[in-house]
Protein backbone atom coordinates (compact mmCIF):
# COMPACT_ATOMS: atom_id res chain seq x y z
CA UNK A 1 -22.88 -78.85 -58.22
CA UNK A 2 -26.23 -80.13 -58.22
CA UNK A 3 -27.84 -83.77 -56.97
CA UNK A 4 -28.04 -84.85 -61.01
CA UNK A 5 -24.77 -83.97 -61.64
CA UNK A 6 -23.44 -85.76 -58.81
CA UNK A 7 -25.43 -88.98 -59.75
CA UNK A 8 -23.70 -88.48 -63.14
CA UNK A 9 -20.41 -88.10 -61.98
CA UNK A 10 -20.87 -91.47 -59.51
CA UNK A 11 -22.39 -93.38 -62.67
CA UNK A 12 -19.28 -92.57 -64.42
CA UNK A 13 -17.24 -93.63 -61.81
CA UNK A 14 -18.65 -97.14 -61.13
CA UNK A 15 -18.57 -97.94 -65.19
CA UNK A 16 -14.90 -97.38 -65.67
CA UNK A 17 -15.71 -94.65 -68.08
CA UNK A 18 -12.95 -91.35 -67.98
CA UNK A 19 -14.20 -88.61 -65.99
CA UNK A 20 -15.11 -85.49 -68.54
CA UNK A 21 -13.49 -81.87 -67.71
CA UNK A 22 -15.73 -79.47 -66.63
CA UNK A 23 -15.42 -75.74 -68.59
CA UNK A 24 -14.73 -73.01 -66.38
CA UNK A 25 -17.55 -70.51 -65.68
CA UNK A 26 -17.18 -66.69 -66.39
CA UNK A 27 -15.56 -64.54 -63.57
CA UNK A 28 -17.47 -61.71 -62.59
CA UNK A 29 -16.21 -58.38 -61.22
CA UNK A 30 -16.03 -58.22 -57.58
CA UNK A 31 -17.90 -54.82 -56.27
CA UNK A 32 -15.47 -53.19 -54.33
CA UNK A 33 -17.96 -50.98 -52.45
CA UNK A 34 -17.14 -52.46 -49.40
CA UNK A 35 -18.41 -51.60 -46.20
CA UNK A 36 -16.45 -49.40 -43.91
CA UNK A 37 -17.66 -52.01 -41.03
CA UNK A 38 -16.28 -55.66 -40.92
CA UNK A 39 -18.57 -58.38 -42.24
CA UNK A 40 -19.32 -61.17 -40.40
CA UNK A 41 -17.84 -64.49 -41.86
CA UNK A 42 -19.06 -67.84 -41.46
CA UNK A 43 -16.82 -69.86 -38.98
CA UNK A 44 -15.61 -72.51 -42.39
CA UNK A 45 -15.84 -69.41 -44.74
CA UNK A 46 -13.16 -68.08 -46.77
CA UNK A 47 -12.25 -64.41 -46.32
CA UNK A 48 -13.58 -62.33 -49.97
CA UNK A 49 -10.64 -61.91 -52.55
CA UNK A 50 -10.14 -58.91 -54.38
CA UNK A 51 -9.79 -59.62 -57.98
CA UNK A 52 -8.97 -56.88 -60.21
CA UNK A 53 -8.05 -57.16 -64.28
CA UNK A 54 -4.61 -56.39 -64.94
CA UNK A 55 -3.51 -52.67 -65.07
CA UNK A 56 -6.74 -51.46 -63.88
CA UNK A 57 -6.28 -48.57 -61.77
CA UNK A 58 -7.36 -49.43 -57.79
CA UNK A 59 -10.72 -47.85 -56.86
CA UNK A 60 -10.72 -44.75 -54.56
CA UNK A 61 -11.78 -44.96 -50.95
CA UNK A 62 -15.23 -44.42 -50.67
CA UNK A 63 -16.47 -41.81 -47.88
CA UNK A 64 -17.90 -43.24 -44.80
CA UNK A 65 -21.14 -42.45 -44.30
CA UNK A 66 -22.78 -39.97 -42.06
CA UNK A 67 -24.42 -41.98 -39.07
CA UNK A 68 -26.34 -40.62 -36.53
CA UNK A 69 -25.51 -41.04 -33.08
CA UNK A 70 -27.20 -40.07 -29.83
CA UNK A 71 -26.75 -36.82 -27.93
CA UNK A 72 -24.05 -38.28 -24.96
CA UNK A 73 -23.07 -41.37 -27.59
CA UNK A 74 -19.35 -40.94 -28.21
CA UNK A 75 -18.08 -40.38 -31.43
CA UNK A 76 -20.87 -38.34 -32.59
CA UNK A 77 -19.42 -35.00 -33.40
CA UNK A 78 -17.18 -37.03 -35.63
CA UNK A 79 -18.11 -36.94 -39.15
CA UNK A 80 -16.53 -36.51 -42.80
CA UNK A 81 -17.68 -33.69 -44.81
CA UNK A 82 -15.58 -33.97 -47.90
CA UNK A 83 -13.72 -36.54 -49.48
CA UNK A 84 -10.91 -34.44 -49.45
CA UNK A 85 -8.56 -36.54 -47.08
CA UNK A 86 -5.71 -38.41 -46.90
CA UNK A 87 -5.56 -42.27 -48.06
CA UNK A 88 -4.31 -43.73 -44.81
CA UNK A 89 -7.37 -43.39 -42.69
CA UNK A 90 -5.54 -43.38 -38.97
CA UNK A 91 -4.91 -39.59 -40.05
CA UNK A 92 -8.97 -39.13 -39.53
CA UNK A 93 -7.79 -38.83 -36.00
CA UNK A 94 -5.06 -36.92 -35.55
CA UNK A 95 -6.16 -33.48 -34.82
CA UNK A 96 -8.92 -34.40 -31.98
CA UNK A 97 -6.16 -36.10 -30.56
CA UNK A 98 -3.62 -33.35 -30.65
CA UNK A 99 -6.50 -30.65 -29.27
CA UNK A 100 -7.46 -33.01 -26.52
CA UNK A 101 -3.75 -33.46 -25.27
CA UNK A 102 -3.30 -29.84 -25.08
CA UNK A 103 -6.20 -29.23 -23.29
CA UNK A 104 -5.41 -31.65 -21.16
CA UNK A 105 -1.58 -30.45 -19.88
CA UNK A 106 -3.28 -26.81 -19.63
CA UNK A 107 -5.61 -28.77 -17.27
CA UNK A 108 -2.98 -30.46 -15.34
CA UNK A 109 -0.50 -27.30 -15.40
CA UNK A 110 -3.77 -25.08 -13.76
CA UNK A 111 -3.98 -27.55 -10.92
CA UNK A 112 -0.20 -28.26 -10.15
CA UNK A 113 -0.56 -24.19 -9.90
CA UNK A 114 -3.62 -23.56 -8.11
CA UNK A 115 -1.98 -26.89 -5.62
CA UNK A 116 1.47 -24.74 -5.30
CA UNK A 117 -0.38 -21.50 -4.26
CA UNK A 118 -2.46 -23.32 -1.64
CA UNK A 119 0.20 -24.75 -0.03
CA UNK A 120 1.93 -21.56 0.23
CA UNK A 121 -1.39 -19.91 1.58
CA UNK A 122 -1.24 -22.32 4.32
CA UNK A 123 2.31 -22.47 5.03
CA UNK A 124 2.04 -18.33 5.28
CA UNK A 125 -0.60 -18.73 7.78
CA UNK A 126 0.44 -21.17 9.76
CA UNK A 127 1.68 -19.88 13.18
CA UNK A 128 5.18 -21.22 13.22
CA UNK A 129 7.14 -17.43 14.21
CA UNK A 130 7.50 -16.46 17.77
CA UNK A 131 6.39 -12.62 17.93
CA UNK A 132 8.02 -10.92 20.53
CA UNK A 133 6.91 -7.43 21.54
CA UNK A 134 7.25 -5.00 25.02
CA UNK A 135 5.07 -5.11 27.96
CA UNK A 136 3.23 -8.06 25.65
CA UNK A 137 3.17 -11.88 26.03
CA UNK A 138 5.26 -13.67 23.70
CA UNK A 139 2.65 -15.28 20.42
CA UNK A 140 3.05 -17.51 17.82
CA UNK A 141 1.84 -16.26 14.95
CA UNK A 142 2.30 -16.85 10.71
CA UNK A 143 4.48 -15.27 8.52
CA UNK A 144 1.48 -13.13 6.91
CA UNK A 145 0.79 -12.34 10.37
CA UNK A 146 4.44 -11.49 11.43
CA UNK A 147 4.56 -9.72 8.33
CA UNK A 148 1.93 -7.01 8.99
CA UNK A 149 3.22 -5.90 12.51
CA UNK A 150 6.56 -6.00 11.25
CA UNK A 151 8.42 -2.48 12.40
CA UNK A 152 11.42 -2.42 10.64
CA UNK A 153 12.73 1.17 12.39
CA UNK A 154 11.16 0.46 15.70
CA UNK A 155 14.73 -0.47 17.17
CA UNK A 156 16.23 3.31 16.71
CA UNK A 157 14.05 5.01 19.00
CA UNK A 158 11.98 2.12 20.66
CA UNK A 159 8.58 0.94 21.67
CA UNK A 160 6.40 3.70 23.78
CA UNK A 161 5.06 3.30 27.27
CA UNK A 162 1.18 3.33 27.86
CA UNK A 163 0.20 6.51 29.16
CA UNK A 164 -0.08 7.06 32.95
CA UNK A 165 -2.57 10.11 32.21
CA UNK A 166 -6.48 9.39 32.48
CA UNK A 167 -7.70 9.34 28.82
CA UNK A 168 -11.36 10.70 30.12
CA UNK A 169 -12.77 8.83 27.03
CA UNK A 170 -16.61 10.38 26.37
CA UNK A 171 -18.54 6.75 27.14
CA UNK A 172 -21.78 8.61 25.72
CA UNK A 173 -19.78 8.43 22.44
CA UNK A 174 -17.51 5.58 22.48
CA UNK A 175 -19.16 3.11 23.62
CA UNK A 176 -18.84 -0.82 24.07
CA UNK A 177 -19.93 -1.48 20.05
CA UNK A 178 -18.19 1.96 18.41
CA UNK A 179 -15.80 1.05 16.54
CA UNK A 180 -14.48 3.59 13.50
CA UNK A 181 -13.94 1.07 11.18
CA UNK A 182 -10.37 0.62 10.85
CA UNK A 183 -8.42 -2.26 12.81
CA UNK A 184 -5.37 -0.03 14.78
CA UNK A 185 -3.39 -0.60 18.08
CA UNK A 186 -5.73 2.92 19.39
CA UNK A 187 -5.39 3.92 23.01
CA UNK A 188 -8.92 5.93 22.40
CA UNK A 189 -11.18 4.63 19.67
CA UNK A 190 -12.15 6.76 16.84
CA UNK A 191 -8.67 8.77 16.63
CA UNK A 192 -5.14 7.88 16.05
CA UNK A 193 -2.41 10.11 16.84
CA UNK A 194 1.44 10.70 15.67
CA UNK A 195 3.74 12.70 17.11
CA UNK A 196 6.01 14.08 14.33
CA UNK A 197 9.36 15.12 15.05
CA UNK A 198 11.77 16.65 12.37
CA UNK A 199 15.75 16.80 14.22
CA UNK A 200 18.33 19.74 13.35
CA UNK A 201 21.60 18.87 11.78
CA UNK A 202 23.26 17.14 15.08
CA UNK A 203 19.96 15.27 15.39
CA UNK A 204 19.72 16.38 19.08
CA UNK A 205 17.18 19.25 19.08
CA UNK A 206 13.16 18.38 17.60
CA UNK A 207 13.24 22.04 15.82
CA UNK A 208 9.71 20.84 14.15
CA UNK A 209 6.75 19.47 16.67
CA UNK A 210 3.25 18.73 15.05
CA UNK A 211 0.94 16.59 16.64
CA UNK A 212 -1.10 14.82 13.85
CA UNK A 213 -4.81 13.72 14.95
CA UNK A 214 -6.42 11.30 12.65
CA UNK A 215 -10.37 11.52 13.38
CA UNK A 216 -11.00 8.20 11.65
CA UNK A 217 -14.35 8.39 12.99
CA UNK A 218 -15.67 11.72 11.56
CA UNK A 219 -13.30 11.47 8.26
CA UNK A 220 -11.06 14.43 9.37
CA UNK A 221 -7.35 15.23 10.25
CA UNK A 222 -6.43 17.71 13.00
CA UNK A 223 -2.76 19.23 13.17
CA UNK A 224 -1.34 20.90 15.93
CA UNK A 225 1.97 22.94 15.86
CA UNK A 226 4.04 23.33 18.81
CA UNK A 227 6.65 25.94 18.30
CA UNK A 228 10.28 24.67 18.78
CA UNK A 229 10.67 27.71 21.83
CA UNK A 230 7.87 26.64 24.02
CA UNK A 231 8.94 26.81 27.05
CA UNK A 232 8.61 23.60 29.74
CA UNK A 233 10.61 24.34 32.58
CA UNK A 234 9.62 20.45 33.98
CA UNK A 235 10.32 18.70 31.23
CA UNK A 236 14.38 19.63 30.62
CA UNK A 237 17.18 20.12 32.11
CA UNK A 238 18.82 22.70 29.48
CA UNK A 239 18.65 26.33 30.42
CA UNK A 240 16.75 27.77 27.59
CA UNK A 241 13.72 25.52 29.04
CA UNK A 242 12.18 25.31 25.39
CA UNK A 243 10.70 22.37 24.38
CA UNK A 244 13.25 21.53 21.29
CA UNK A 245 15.50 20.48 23.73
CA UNK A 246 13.73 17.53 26.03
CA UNK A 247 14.23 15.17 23.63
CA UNK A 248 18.24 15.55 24.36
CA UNK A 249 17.91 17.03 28.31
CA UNK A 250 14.93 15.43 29.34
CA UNK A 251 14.43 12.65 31.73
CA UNK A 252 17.82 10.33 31.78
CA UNK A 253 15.62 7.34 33.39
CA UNK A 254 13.62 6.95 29.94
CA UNK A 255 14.22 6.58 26.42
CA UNK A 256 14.25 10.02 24.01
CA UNK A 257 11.30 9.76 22.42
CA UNK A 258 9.40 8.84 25.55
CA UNK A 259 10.29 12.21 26.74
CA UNK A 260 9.05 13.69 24.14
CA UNK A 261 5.75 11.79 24.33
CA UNK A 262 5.28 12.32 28.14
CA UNK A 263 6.20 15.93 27.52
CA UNK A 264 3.46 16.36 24.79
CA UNK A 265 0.92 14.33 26.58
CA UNK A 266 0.95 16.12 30.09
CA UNK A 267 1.10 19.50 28.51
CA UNK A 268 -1.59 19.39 26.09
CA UNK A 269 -3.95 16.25 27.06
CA UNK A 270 -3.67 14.15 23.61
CA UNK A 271 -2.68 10.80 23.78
CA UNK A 272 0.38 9.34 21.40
CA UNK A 273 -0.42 6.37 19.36
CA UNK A 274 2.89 6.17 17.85
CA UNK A 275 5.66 8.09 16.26
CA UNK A 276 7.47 9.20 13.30
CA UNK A 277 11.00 11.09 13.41
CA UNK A 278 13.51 12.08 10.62
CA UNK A 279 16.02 14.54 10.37
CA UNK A 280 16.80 17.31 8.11
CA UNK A 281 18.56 15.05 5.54
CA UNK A 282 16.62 12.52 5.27
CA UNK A 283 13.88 14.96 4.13
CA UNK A 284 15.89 15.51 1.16
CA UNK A 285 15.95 12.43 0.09
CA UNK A 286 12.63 11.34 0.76
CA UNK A 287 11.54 14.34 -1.26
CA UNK A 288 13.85 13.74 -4.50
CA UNK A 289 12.19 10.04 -4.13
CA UNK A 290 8.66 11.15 -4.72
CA UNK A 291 9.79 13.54 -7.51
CA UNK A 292 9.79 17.18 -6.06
CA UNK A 293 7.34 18.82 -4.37
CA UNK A 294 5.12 21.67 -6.40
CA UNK A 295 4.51 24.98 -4.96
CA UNK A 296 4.18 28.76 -5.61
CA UNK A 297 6.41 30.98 -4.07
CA UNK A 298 5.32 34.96 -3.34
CA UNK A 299 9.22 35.65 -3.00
CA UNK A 300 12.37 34.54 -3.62
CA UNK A 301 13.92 32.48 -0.07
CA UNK A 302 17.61 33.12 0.16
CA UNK A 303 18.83 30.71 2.62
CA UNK A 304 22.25 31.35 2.24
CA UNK A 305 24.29 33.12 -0.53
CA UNK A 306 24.28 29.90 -3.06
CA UNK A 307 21.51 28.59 -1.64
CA UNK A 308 18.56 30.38 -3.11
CA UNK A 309 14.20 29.47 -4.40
CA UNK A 310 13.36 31.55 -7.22
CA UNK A 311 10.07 33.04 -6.84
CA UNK A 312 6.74 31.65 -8.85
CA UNK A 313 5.73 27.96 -9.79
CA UNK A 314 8.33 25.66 -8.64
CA UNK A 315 8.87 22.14 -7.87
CA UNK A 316 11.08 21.85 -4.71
CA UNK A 317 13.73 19.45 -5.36
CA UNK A 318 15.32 17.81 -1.56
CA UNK A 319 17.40 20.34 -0.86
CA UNK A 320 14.96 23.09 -1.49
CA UNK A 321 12.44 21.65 0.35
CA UNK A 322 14.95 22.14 3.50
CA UNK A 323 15.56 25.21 2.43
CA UNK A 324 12.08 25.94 2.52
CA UNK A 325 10.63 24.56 5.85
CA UNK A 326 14.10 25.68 7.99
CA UNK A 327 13.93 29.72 7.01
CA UNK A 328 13.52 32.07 9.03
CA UNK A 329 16.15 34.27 8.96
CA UNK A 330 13.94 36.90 7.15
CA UNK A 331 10.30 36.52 8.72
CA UNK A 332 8.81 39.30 11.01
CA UNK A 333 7.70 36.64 13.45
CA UNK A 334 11.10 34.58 13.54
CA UNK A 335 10.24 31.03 14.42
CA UNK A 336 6.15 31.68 14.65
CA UNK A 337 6.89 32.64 10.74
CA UNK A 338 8.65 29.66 10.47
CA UNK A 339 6.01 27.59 11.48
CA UNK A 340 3.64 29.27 9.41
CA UNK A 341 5.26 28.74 6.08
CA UNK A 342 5.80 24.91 7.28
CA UNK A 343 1.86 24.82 6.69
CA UNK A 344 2.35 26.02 3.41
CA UNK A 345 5.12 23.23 2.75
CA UNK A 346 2.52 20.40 4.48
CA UNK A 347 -0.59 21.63 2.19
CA UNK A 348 1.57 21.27 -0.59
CA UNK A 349 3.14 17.81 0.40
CA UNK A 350 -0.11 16.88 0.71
CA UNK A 351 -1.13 17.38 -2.69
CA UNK A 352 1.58 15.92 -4.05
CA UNK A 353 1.07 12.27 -2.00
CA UNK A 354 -2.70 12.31 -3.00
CA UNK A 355 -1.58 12.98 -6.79
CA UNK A 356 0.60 9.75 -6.23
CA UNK A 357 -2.44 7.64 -5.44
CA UNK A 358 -4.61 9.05 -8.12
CA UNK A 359 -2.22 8.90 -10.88
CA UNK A 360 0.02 6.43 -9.87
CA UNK A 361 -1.92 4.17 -8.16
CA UNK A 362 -1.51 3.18 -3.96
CA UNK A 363 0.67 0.56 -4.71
CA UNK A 364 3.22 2.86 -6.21
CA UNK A 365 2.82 5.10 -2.77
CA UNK A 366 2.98 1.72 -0.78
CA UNK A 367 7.00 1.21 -2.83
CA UNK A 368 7.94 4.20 -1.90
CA UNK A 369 7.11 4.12 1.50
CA UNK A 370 8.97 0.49 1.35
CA UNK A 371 12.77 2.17 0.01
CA UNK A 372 11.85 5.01 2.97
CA UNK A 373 11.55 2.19 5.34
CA UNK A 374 14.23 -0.06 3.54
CA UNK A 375 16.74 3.07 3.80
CA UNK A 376 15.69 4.28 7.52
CA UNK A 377 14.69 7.84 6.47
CA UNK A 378 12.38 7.89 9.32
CA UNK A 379 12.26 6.08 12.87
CA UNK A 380 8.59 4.70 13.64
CA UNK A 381 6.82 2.26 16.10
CA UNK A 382 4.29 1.61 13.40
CA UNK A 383 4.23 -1.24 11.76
CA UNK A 384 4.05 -1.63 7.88
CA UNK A 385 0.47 -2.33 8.15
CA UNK A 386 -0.33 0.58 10.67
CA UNK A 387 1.37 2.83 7.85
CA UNK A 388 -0.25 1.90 5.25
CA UNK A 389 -3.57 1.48 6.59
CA UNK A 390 -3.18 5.79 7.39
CA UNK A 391 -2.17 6.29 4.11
CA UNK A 392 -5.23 4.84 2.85
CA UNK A 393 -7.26 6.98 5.04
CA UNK A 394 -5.89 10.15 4.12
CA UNK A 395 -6.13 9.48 0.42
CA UNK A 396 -9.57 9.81 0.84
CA UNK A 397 -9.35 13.23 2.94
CA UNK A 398 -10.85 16.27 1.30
CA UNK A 399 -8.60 19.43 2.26
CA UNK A 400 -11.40 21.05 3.50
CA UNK A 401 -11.18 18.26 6.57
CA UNK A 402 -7.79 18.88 7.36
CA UNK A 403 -6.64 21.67 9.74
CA UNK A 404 -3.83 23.22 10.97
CA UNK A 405 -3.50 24.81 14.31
CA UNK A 406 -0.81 26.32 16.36
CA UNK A 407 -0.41 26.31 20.06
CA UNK A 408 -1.32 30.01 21.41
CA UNK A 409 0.95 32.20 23.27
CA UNK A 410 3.23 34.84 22.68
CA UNK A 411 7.19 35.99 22.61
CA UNK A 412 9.32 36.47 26.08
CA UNK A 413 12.34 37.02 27.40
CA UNK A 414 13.50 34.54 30.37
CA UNK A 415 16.03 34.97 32.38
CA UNK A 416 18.09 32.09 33.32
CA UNK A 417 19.63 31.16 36.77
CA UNK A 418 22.90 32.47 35.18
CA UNK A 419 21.49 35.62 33.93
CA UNK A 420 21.47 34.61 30.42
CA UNK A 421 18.12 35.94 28.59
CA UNK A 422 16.87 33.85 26.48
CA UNK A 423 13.77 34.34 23.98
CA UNK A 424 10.87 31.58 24.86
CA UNK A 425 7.15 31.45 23.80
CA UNK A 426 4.98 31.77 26.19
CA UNK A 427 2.70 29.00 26.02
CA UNK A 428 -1.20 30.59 26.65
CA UNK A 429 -2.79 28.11 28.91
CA UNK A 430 -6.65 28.74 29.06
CA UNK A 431 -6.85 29.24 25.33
CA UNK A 432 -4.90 26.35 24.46
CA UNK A 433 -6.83 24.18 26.99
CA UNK A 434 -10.29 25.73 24.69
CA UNK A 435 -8.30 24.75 21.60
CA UNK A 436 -7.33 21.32 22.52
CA UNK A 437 -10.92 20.71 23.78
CA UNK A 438 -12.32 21.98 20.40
CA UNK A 439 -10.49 20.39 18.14
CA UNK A 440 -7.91 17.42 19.62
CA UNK A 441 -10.08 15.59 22.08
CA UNK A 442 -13.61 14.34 19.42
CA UNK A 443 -13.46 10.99 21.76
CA UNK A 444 -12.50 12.26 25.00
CA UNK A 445 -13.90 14.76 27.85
CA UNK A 446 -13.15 18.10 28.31
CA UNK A 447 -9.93 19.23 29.56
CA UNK A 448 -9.60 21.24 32.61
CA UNK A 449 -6.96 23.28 33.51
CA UNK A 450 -5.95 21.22 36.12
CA UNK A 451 -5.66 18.46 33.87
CA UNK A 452 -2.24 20.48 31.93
CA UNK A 453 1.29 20.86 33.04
CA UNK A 454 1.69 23.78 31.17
CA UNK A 455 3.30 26.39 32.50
CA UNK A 456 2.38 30.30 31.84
CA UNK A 457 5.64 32.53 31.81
CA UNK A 458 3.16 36.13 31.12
CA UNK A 459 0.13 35.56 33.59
CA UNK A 460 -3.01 35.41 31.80
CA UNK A 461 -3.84 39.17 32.77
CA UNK A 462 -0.25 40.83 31.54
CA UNK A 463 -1.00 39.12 28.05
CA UNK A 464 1.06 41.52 25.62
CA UNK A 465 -1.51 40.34 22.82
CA UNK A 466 -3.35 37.44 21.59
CA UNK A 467 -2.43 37.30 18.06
CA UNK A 468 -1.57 33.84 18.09
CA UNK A 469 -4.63 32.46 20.11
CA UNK A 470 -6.43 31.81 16.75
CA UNK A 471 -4.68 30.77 13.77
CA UNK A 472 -6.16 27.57 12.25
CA UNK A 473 -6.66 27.26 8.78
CA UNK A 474 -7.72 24.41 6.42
CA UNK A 475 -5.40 22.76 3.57
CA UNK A 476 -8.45 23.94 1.32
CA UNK A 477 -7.55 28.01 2.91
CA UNK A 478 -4.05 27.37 2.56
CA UNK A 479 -4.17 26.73 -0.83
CA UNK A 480 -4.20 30.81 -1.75
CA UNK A 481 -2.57 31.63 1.82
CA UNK A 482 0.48 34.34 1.32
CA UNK A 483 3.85 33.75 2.92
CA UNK A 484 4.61 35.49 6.59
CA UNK A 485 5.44 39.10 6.81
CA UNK A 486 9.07 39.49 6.08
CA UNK A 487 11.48 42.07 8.60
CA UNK A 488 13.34 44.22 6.15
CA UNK A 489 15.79 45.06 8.45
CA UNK A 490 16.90 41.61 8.90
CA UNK A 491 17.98 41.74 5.07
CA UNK A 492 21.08 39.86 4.72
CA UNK A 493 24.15 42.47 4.00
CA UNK A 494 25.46 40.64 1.46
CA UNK A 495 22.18 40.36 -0.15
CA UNK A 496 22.11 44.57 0.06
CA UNK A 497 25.47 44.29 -1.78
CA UNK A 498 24.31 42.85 -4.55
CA UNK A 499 21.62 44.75 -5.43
């Protein structure tokens, strides 16, 4: 009210007259376009009432407006578009909420992984395993390290001896910063070489000898056949003298293989890196593993009555693939044709494991090398590293760069101390030495004859002939090479029968 009313109302008062009822003003309708912000009220000030008439329907929630915000200010990507939205405005939101919690446990889940995996990295390589190896200091090492020079079939044959021969390594070539680019426990640098030995039946006598030369440096592979009758008088004590048998009659002070090994490497000059050694059986099942081995076949091979290779385009199952690389029954040349249809079988295994890698992939070569391991098809000093580090480099050998050789000589008669003959071969000295120093020694010196233990049963000058003096051939020549010349008189007489 204003000052003259009051001065009325007092007047009133003081003259005893009755106080007259004042008429109630018109009510207005309250705008209920409220903003979405509170309003500051006065500290004394009521709070605004929302009057409405009776049975009017409430108003509808007005749509906050659009405010601008700054680029980093928070808040500012969040906006209404359309009025389209639920009445209870806590559901605005929801969904940001929802997206951000996600994001977040994917967050945290990513780091509790990427923490897990660390500390596994570190427990692998922390050197908490004694490694324990022969004619070596005792190391600590960590389990990745363990691991990798792990030789699971080292204990059936055992660790090798270092050489006692002078390796005569070519210092023009290898010198103090060669190094042929791949980390293995080498004796020369540049080359790596295993001795492969394939038993008979009785796994006493190493009917199949090839010395396998990896030239890591120049990107090639070198193979050298020794046939199972050479003869080394020093190096067994069984009668025949051939070379099969110093693995079971050799040296009693040393281990098998080491016989072997010393045998190899005083006779022909190449040092041993390590070994591999299976027997007969355990070809067939390391064959069935990898799924056969393709291979074309001039002739039928009878082995035995029910034990037959058609000829043509087969895949060698395990059996056949003994079959295979054990006849000889019908070659012209015996056990020399022998060994020159086992180049045919090699070439062809060959193929096969490089097939494996390209279509398969090197991991599925590295499992099946694991079940060989696993199942102890093969004996080795090589670790699982060592193994598959080789296979590597030969699935990227061209078969132009790998070669086959076989130790020269020729067929003879001996005659025992009992009078037994006996059929050796003749091991050629001064070719093999030019062989060896051609082909086997890329790192290394010359060989001289004075550096070999061979010994010549036909004297260099009563040489019968030198057919065998030269017969390498590469994987890429073998690949359209014919089988040996077969004897037709040694045609089985059963086989006769049934024709």
């Amino acid at each position: 009210m204003n000052r003259e009313e009051r001065n009325e109302e007092l007047f009133s008062r003081t003259n005893g007259a009755p106080r007259q009822v004042k008429p109630l003003r018109k009510l207005k309708r309250v705008d209920d376009h409220r903003p979405t912000e509170p309003v500051y009220h006065g500290l004394h000030e009521a709070p605004s009432i929302d009057i409405r008439i009776e049975g009017e329907e409430p108003p509808r929630p007005q749509i906050r407006e659009q405010q601008y915000h700054g680029l980093h200010e928070k808040g500012r990507e969040r906006y209404v578009e359309s009025a389209d939205y639920d009445d209870d405005p806590d559901d605005f939101d929801d969904e940001p909420k929802k997206k951000k919690s996600k994001k977040d446990a994917l967050i945290k889940l990513t780091s509790i992984l990427l923490s897990i995996v660390a500390i596994i990295a570190l427990f692998l390589n922390m050197p908490i395993l004694w490694y324990k190896k022969s004619g070596q200091p005792d190391e600590r090492v960590s389990i990745m390290t363990y691991f990798k020079r792990w030789q699971p079939t080292v204990d059936i044959e055992g660790e090798l001896e270092k050489p006692q021969m002078n390796l005569n390594v070519d210092t023009d070539i290898v010198k103090e910063d060669f190094t042929d680019g791949l980390d293995l426990p080498q004796l020369v640098e540049g080359q790596y070489t295993v001795l492969f030995l394939g038993f008979d039946e009785d796994v006493e006598n190493t009917d199949v000898i090839w010395i396998c030369q990896f030239d890591i440096g120049g990107g090639k592979l070198n193979i050298l056949q020794v046939p199972r009758d050479c003869a080394v008088p020093n190096y067994t004590s069984n009668e025949t003298t051939k070379i099969n048998s110093v693995y079971s009659c050799g040296d009693p002070q040393i281990s098998k293989i080491q016989r072997v090994v010393n045998c190899v490497q005083e006779n022909f000059g190449i040092p041993i890196d390590a070994y591999i050694t299976t027997a007969c059986f355990d070809i067939v099942d390391i064959v069935d593993l990898i799924g056969g081995i393709p291979i074309h076949l001039d002739n039928e091979i009878i082995y035995e009555a029910d034990k037959r290779i058609p000829a043509g385009d087969v895949v060698l199952d395990g059996n056949q693939a003994e079959w295979f690389v054990r006849f000889r029954h019908e070659w012209l040349q015996g056990d020399i044709g022998r060994v020159q249809n086992q180049r045919r079988f090699m070439r062809a295994a060959m193929e096969k494991l490089l097939d494996i890698v390209k279509n398969e992939g090197k991991m599925k070569l590295y499992s099946y090398l694991n079940t060989i391991y696993k199942n102890k098809w093969i004996a080795t000093n090589m670790s699982v590293e060592d193994l598959s580090k080789l296979a590597d480099f030969g699935s990227t050998l061209q078969m132009e760069n790998v070669k086959v050789d076989m130790v020269p000589g020729e067929d003879a008669e001996y005659i025992a101390y009992n009078g037994q003959v006996y059929s050796i071969y003749s091991i050629h000295k001064r070719a093999t030495i030019d062989k060896l120093n051609e082909n086997f020694r890329p790192y290394q010196r010359p060989m001289l004859l004075s550096d070999s233990n061979i010994v010549e049963y036909v004297s260099e000058y009563e040489y019968e002939y030198e057919l065998y003096d030269d017969t390498g051939m590469t994987f890429e020549e073998l690949e359209t090479a014919t089988e040996p010349m077969r004897n037709p008189e040694m045609r089985p007489a059963w086989k006769e029968y049934e024709e």
